[in-house]
PDB file of N, CA and C in Angstrom:
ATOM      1  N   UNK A   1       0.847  -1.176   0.000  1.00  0.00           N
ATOM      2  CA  UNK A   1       0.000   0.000   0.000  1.00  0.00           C
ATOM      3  C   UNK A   1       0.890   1.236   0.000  1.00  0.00           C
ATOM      4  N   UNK A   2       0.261   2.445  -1.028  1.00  0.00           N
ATOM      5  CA  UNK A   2       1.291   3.121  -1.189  1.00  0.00           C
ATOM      6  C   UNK A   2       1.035   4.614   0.148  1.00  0.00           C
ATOM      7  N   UNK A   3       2.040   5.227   0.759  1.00  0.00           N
ATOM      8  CA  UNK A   3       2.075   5.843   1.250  1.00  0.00           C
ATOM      9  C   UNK A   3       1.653   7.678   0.194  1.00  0.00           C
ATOM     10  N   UNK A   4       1.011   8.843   0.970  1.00  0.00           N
ATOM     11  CA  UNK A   4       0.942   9.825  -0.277  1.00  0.00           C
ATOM     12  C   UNK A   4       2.483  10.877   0.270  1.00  0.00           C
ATOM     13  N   UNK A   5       2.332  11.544  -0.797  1.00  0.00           N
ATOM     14  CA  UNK A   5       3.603  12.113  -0.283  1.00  0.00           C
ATOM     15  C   UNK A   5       3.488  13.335  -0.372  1.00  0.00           C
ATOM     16  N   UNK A   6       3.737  14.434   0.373  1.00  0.00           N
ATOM     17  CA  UNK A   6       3.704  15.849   0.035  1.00  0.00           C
ATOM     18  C   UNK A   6       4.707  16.222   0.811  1.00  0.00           C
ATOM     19  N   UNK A   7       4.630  17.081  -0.934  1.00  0.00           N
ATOM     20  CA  UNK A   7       5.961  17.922  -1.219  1.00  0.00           C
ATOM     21  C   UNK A   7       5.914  19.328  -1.588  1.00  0.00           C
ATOM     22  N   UNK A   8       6.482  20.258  -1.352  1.00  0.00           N
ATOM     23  CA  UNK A   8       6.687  21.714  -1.661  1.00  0.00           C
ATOM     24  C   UNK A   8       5.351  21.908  -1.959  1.00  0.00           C
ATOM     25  N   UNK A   9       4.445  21.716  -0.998  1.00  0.00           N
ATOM     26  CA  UNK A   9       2.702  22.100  -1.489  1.00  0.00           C
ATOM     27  C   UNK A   9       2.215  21.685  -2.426  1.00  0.00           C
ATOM     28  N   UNK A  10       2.177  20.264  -2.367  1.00  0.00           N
ATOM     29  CA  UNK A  10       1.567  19.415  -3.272  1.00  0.00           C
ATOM     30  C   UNK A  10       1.423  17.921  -2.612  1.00  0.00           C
ATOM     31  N   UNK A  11       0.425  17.586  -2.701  1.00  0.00           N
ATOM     32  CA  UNK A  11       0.349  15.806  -2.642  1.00  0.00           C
ATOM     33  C   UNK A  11       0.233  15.605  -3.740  1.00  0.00           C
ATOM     34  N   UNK A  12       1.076  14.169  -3.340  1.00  0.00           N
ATOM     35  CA  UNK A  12       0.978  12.828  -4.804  1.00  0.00           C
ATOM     36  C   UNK A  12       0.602  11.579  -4.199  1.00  0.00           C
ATOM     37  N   UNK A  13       0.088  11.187  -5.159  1.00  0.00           N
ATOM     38  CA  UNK A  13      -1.020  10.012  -4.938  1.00  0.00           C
ATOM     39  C   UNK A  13      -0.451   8.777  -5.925  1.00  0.00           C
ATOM     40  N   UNK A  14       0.459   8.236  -5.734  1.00  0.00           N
ATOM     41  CA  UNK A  14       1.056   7.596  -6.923  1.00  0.00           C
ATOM     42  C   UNK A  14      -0.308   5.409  -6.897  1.00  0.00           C
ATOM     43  N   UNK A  15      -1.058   5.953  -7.261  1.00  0.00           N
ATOM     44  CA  UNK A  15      -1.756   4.362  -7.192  1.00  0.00           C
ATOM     45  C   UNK A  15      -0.742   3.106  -8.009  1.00  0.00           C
ATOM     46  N   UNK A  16      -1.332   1.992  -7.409  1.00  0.00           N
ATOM     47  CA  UNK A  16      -1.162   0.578  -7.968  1.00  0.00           C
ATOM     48  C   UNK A  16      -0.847   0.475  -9.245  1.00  0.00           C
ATOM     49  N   UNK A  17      -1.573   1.131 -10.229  1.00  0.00           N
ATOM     50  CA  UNK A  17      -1.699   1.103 -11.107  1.00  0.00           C
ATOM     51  C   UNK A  17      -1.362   1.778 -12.327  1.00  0.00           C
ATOM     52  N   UNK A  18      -0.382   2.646 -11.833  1.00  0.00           N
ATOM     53  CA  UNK A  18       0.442   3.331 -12.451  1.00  0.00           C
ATOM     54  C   UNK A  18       0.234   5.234 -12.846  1.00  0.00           C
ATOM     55  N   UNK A  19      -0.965   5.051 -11.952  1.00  0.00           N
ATOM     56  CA  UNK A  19      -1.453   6.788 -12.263  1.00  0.00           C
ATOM     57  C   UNK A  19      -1.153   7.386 -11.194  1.00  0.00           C
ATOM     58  N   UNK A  20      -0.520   8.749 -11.672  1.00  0.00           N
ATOM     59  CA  UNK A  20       0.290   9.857 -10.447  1.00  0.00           C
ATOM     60  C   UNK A  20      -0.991  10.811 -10.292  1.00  0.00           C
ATOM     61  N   UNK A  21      -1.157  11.152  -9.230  1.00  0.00           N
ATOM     62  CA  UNK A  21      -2.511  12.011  -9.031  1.00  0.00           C
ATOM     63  C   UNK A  21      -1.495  13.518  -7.974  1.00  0.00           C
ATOM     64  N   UNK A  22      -1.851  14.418  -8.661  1.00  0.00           N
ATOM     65  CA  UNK A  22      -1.112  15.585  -8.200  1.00  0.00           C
ATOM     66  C   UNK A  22      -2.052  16.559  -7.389  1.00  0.00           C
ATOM     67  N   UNK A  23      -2.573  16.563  -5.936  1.00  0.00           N
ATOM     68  CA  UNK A  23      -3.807  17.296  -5.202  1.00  0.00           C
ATOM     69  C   UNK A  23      -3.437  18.411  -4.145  1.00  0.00           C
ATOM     70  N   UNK A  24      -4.036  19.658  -4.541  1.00  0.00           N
ATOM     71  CA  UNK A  24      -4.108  20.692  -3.696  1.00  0.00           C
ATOM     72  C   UNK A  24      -4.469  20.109  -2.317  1.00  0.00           C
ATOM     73  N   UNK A  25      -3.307  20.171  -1.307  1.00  0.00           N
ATOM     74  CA  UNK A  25      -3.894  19.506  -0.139  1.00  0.00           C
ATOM     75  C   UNK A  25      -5.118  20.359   0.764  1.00  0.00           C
ATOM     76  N   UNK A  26      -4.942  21.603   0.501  1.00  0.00           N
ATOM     77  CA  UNK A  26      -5.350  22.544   1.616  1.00  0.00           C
ATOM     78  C   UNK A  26      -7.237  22.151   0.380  1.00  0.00           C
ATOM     79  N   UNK A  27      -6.827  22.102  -0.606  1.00  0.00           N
ATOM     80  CA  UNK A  27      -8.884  22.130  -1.010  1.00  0.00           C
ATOM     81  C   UNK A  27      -9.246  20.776  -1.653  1.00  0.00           C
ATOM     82  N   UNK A  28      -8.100  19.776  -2.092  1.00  0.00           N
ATOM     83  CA  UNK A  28      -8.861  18.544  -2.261  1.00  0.00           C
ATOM     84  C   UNK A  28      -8.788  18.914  -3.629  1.00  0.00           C
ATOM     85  N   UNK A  29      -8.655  19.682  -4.429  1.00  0.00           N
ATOM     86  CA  UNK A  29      -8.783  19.897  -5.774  1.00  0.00           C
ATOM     87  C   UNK A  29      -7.825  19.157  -7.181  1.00  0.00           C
ATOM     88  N   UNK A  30      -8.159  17.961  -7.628  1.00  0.00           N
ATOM     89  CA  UNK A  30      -7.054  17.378  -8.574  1.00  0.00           C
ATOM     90  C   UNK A  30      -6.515  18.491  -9.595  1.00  0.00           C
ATOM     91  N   UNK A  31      -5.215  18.855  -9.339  1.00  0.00           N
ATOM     92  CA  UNK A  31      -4.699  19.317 -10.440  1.00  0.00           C
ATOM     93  C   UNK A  31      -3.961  18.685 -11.343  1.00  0.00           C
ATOM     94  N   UNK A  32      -3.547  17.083 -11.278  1.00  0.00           N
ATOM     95  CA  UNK A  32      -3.426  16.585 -12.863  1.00  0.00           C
ATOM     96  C   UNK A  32      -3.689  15.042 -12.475  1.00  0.00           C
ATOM     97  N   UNK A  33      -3.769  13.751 -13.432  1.00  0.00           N
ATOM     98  CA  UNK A  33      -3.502  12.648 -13.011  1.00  0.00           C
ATOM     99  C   UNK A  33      -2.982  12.104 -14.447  1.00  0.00           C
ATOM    100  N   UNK A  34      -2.055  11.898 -14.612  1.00  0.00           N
ATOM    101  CA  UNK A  34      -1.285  11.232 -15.487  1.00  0.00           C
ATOM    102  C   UNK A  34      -0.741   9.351 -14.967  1.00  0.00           C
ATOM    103  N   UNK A  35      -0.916   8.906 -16.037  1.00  0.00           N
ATOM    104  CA  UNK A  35      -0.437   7.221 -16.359  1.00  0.00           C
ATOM    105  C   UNK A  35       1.250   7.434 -16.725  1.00  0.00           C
ATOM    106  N   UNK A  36       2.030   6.325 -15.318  1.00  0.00           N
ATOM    107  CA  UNK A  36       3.238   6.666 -15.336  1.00  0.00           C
ATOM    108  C   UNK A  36       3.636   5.634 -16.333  1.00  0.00           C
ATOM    109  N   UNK A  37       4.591   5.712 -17.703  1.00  0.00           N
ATOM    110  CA  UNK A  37       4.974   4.559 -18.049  1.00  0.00           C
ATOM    111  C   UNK A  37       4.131   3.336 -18.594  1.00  0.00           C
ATOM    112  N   UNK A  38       4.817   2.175 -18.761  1.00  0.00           N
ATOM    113  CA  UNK A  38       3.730   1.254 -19.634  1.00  0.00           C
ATOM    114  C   UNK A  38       4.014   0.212 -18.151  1.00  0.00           C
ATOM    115  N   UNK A  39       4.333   0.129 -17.156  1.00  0.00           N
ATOM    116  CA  UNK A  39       4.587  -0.924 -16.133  1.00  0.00           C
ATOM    117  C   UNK A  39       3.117  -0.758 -15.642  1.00  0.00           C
ATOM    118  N   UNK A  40       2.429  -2.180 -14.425  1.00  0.00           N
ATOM    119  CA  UNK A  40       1.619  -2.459 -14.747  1.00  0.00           C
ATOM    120  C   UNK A  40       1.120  -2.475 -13.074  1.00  0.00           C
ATOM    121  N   UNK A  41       2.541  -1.934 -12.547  1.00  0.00           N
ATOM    122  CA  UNK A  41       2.126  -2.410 -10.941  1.00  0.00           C
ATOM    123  C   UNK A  41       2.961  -1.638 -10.454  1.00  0.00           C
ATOM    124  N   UNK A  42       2.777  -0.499  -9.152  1.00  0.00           N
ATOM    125  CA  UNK A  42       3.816  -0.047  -8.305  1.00  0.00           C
ATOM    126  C   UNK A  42       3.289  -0.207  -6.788  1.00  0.00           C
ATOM    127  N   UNK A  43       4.088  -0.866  -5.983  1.00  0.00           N
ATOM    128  CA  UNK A  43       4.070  -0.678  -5.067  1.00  0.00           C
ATOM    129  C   UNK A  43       4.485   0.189  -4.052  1.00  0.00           C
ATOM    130  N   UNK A  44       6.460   0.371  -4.428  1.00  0.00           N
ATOM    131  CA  UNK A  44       6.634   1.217  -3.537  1.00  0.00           C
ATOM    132  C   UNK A  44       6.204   2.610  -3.473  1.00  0.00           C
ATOM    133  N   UNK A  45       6.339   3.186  -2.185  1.00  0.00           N
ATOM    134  CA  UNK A  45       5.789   4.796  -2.443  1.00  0.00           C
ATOM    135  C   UNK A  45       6.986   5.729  -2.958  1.00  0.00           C
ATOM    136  N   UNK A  46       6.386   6.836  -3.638  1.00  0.00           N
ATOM    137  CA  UNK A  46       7.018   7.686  -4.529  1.00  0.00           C
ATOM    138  C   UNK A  46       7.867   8.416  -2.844  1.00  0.00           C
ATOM    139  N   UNK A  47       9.003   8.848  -3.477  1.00  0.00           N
ATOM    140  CA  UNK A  47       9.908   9.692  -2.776  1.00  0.00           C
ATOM    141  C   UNK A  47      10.192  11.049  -3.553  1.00  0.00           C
ATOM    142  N   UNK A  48      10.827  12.345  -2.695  1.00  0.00           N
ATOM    143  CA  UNK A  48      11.005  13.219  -3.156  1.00  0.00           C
ATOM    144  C   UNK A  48      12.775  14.368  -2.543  1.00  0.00           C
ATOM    145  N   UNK A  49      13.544  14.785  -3.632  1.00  0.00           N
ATOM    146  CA  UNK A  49      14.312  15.608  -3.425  1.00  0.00           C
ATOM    147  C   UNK A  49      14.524  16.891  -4.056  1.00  0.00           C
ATOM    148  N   UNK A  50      15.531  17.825  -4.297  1.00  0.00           N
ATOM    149  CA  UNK A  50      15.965  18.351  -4.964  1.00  0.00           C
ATOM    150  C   UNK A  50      14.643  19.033  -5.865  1.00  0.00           C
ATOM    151  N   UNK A  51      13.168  18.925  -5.921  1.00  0.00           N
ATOM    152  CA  UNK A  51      12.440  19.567  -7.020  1.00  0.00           C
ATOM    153  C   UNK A  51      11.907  18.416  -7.437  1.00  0.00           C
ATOM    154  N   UNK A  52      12.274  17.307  -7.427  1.00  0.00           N
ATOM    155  CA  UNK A  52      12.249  15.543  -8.345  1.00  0.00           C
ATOM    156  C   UNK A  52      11.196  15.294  -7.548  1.00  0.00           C
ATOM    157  N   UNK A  53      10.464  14.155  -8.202  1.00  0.00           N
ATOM    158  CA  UNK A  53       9.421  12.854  -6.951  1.00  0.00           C
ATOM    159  C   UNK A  53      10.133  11.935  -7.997  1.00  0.00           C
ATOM    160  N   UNK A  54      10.597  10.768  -7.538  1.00  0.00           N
ATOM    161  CA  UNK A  54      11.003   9.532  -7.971  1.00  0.00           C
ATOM    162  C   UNK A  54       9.723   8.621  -7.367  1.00  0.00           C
ATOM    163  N   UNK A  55       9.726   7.848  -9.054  1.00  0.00           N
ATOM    164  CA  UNK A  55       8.575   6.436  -8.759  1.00  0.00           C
ATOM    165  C   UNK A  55       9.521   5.645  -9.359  1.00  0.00           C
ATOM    166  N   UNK A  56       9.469   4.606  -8.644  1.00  0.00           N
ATOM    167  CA  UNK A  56       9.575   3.283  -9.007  1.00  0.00           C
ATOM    168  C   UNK A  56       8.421   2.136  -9.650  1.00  0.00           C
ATOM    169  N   UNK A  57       8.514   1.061 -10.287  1.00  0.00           N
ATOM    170  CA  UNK A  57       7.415   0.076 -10.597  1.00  0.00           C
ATOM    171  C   UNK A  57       8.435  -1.133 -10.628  1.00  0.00           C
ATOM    172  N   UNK A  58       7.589  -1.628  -9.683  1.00  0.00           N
ATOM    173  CA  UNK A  58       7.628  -3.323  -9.354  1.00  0.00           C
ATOM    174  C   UNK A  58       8.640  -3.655 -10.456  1.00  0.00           C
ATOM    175  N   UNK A  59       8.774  -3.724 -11.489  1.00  0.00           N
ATOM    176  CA  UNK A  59       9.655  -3.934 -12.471  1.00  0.00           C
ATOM    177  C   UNK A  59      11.294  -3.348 -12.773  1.00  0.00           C
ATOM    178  N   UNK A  60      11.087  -2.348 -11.753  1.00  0.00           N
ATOM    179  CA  UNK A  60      12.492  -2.134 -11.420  1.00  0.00           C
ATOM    180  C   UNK A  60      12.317  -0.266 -12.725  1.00  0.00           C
ATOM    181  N   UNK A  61      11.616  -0.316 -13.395  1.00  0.00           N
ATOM    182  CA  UNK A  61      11.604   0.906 -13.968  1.00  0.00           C
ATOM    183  C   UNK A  61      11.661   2.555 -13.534  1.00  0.00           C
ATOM    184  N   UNK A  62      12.484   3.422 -13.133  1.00  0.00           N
ATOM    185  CA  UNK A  62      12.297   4.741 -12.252  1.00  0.00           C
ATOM    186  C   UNK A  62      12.321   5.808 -13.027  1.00  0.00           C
ATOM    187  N   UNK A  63      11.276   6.485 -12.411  1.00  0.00           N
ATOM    188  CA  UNK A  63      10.696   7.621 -13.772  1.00  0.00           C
ATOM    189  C   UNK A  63      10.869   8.722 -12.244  1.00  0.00           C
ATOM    190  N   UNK A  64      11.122   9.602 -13.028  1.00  0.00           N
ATOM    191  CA  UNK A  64      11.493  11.162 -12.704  1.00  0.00           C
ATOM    192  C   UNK A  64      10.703  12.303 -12.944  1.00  0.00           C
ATOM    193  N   UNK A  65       9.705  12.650 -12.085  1.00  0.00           N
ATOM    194  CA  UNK A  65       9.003  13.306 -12.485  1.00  0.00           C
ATOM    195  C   UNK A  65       9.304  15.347 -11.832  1.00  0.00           C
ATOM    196  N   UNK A  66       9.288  16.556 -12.312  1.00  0.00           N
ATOM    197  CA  UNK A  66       9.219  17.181 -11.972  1.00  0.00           C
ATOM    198  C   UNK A  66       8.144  17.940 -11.064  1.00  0.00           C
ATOM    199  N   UNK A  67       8.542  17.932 -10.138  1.00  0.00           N
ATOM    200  CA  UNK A  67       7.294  18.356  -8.747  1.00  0.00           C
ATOM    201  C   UNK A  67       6.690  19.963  -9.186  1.00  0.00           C
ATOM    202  N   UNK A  68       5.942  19.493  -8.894  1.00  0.00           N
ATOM    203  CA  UNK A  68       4.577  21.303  -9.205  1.00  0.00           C
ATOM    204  C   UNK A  68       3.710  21.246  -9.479  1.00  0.00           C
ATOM    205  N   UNK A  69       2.470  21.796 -10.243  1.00  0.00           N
ATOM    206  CA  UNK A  69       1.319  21.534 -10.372  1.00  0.00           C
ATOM    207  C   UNK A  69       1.136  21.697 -11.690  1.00  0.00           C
ATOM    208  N   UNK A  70       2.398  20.941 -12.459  1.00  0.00           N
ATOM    209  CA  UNK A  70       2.335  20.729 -13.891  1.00  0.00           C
ATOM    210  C   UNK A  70       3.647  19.320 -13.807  1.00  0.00           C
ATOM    211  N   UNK A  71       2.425  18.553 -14.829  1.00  0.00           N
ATOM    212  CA  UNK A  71       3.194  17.417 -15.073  1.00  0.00           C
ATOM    213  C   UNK A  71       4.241  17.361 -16.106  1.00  0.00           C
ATOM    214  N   UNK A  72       5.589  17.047 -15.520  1.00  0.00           N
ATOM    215  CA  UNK A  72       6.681  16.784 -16.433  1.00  0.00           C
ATOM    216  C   UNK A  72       7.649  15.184 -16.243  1.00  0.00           C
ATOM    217  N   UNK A  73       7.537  14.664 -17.445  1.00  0.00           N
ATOM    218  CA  UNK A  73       8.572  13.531 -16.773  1.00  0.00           C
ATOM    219  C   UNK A  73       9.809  13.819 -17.586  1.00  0.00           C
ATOM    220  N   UNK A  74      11.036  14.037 -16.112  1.00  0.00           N
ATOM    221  CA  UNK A  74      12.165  14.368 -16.982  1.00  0.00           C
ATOM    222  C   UNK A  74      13.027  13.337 -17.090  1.00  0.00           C
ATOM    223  N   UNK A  75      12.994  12.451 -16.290  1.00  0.00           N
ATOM    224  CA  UNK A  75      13.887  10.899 -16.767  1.00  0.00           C
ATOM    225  C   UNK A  75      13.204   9.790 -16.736  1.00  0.00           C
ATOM    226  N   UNK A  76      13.462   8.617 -17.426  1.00  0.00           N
ATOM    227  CA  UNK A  76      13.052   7.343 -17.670  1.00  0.00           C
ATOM    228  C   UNK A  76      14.351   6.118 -17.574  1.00  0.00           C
ATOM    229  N   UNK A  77      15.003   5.477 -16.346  1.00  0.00           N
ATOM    230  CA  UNK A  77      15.522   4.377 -16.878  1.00  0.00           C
ATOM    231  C   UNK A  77      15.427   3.082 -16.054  1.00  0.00           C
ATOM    232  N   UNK A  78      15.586   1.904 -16.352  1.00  0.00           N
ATOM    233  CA  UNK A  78      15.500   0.491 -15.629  1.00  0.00           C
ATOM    234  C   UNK A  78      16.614   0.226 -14.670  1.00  0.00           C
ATOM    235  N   UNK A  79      16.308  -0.543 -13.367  1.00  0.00           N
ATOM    236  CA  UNK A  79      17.212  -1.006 -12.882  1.00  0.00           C
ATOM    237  C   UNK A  79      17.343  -2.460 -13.511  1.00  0.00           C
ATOM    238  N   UNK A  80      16.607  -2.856 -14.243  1.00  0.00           N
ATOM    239  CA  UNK A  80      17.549  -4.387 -14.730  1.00  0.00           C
ATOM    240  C   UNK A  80      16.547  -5.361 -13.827  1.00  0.00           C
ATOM    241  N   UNK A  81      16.353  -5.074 -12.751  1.00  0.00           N
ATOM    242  CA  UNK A  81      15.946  -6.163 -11.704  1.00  0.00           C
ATOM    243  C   UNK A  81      14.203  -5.384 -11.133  1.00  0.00           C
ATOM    244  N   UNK A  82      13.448  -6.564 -10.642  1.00  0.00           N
ATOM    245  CA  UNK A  82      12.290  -6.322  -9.800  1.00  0.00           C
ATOM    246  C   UNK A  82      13.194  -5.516  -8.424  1.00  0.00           C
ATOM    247  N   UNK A  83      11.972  -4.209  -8.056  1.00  0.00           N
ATOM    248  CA  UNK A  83      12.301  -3.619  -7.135  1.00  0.00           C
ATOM    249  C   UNK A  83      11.161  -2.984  -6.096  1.00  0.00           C
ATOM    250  N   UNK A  84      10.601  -3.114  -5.181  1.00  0.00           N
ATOM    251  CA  UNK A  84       9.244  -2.918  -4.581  1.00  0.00           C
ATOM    252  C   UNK A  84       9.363  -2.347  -3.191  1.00  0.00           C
ATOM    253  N   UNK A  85      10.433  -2.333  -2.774  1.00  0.00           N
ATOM    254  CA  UNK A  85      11.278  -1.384  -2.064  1.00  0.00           C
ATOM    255  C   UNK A  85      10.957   0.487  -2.233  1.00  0.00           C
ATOM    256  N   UNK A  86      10.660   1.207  -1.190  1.00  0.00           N
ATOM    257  CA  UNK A  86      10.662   2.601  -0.821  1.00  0.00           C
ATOM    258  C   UNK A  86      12.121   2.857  -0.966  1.00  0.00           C
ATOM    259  N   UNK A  87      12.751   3.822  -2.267  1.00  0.00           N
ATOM    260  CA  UNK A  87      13.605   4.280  -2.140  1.00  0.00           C
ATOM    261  C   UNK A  87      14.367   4.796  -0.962  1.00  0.00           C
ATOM    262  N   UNK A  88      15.616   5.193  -0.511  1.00  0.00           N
ATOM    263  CA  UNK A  88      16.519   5.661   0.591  1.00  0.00           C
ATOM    264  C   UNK A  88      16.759   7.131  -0.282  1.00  0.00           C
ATOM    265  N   UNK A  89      16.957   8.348   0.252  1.00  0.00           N
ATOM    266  CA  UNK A  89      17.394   9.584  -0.235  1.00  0.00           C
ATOM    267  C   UNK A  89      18.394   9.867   1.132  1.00  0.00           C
ATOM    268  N   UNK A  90      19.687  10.454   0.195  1.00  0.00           N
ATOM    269  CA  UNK A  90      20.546  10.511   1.630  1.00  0.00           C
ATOM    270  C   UNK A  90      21.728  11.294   1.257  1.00  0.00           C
ATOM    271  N   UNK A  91      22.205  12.264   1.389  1.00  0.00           N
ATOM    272  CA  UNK A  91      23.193  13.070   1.335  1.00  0.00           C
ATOM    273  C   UNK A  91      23.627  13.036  -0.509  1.00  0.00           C
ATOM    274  N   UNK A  92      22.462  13.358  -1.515  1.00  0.00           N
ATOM    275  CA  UNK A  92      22.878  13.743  -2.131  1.00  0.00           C
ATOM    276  C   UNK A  92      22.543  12.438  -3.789  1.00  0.00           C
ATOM    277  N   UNK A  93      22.291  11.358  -2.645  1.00  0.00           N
ATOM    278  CA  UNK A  93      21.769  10.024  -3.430  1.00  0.00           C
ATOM    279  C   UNK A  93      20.345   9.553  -3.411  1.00  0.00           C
ATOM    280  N   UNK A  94      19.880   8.849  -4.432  1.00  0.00           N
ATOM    281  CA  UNK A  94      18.649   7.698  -3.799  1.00  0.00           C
ATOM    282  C   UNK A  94      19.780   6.178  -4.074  1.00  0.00           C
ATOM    283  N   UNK A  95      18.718   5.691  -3.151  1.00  0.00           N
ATOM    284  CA  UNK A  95      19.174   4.053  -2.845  1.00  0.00           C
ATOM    285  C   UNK A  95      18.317   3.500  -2.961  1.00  0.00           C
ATOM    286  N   UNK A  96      18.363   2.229  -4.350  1.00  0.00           N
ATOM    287  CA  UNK A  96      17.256   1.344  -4.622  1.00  0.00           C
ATOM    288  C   UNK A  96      18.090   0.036  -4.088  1.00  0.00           C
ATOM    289  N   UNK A  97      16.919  -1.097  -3.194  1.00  0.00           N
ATOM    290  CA  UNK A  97      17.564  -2.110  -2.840  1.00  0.00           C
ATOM    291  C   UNK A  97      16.527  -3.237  -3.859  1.00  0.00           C
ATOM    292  N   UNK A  98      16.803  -3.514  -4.721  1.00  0.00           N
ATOM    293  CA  UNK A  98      16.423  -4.640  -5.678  1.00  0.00           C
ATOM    294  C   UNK A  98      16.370  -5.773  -4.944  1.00  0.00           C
ATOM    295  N   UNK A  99      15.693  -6.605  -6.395  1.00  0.00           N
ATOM    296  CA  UNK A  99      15.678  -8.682  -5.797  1.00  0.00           C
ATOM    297  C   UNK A  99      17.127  -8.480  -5.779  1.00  0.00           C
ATOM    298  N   UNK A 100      18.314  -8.329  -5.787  1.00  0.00           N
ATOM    299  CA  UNK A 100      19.834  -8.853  -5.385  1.00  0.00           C
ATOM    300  C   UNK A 100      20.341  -7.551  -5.094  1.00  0.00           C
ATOM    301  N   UNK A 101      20.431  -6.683  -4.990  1.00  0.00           N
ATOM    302  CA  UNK A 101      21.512  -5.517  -4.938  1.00  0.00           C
ATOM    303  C   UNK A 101      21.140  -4.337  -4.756  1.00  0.00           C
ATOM    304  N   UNK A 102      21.999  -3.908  -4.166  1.00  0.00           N
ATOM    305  CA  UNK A 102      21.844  -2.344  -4.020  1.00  0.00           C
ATOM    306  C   UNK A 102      22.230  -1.312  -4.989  1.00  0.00           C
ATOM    307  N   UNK A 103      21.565  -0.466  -5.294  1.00  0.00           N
ATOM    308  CA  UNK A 103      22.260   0.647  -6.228  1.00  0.00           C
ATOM    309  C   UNK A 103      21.673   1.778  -5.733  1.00  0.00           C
ATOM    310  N   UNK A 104      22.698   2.771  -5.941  1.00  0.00           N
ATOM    311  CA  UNK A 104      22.984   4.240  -5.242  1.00  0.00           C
ATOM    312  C   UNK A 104      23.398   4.745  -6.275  1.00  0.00           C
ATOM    313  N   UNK A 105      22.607   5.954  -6.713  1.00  0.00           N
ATOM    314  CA  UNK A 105      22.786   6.971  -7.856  1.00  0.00           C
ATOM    315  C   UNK A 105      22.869   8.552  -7.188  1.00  0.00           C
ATOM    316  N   UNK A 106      24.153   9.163  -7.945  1.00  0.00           N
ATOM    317  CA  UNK A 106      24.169  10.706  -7.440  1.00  0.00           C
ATOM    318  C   UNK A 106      25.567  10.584  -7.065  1.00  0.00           C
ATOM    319  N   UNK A 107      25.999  11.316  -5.839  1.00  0.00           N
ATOM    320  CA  UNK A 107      27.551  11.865  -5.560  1.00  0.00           C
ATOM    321  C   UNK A 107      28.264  11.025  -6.336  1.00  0.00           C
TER     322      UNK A 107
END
């Protein structure tokens, strides 16, 4: 079950099913819902740094979306492996712990 996340005055609603829901917290008001990608399942919950919300999908796929109340996706790439794991953000990195391994992107 996914946790929501708010960020710089915004919730995200990242569902099961691959749709990012972007909501005025203070009125409840949807300001976008976009279909992340062609993956078919996310579990873990979306994380956020730097301006970014990072999603992951069960499939190991991490899409980069720009935070605000306009949808942008600015990166798209695979970890190779199933991953269902809540990213780690930490001095500058995220940390995905996959079915075998760890990977740490950034510094």
């Amino acid at each position: 079950m996914h946790s929501l996340l708010l960020y710089d005055g915004y919730l995200y609603n990242m569902r099961w099913n691959g749709q990012l829901q972007c909501i005025n917290p203070e009125t409840g008001e949807l300001i976008y819902r976009e279909k992340i990608g062609k993956a078919n399942s996310f579990i873990a919950s979306p994380v956020a740094a730097d301006g970014k919300i990072y999603i992951i999908s069960d499939e190991g796929d991490v899409y980069t979306i720009r935070a605000g109340g306009e949808f942008k996706l600015l990166n798209e790439t695979s970890l190779g492996e199933i991953c269902m794991v809540v990213p780690a953000i930490s001095d500058g990195m995220i940390i995905f712990r996959t079915q075998n391994q760890l990977i740490a992107v950034g510094k």
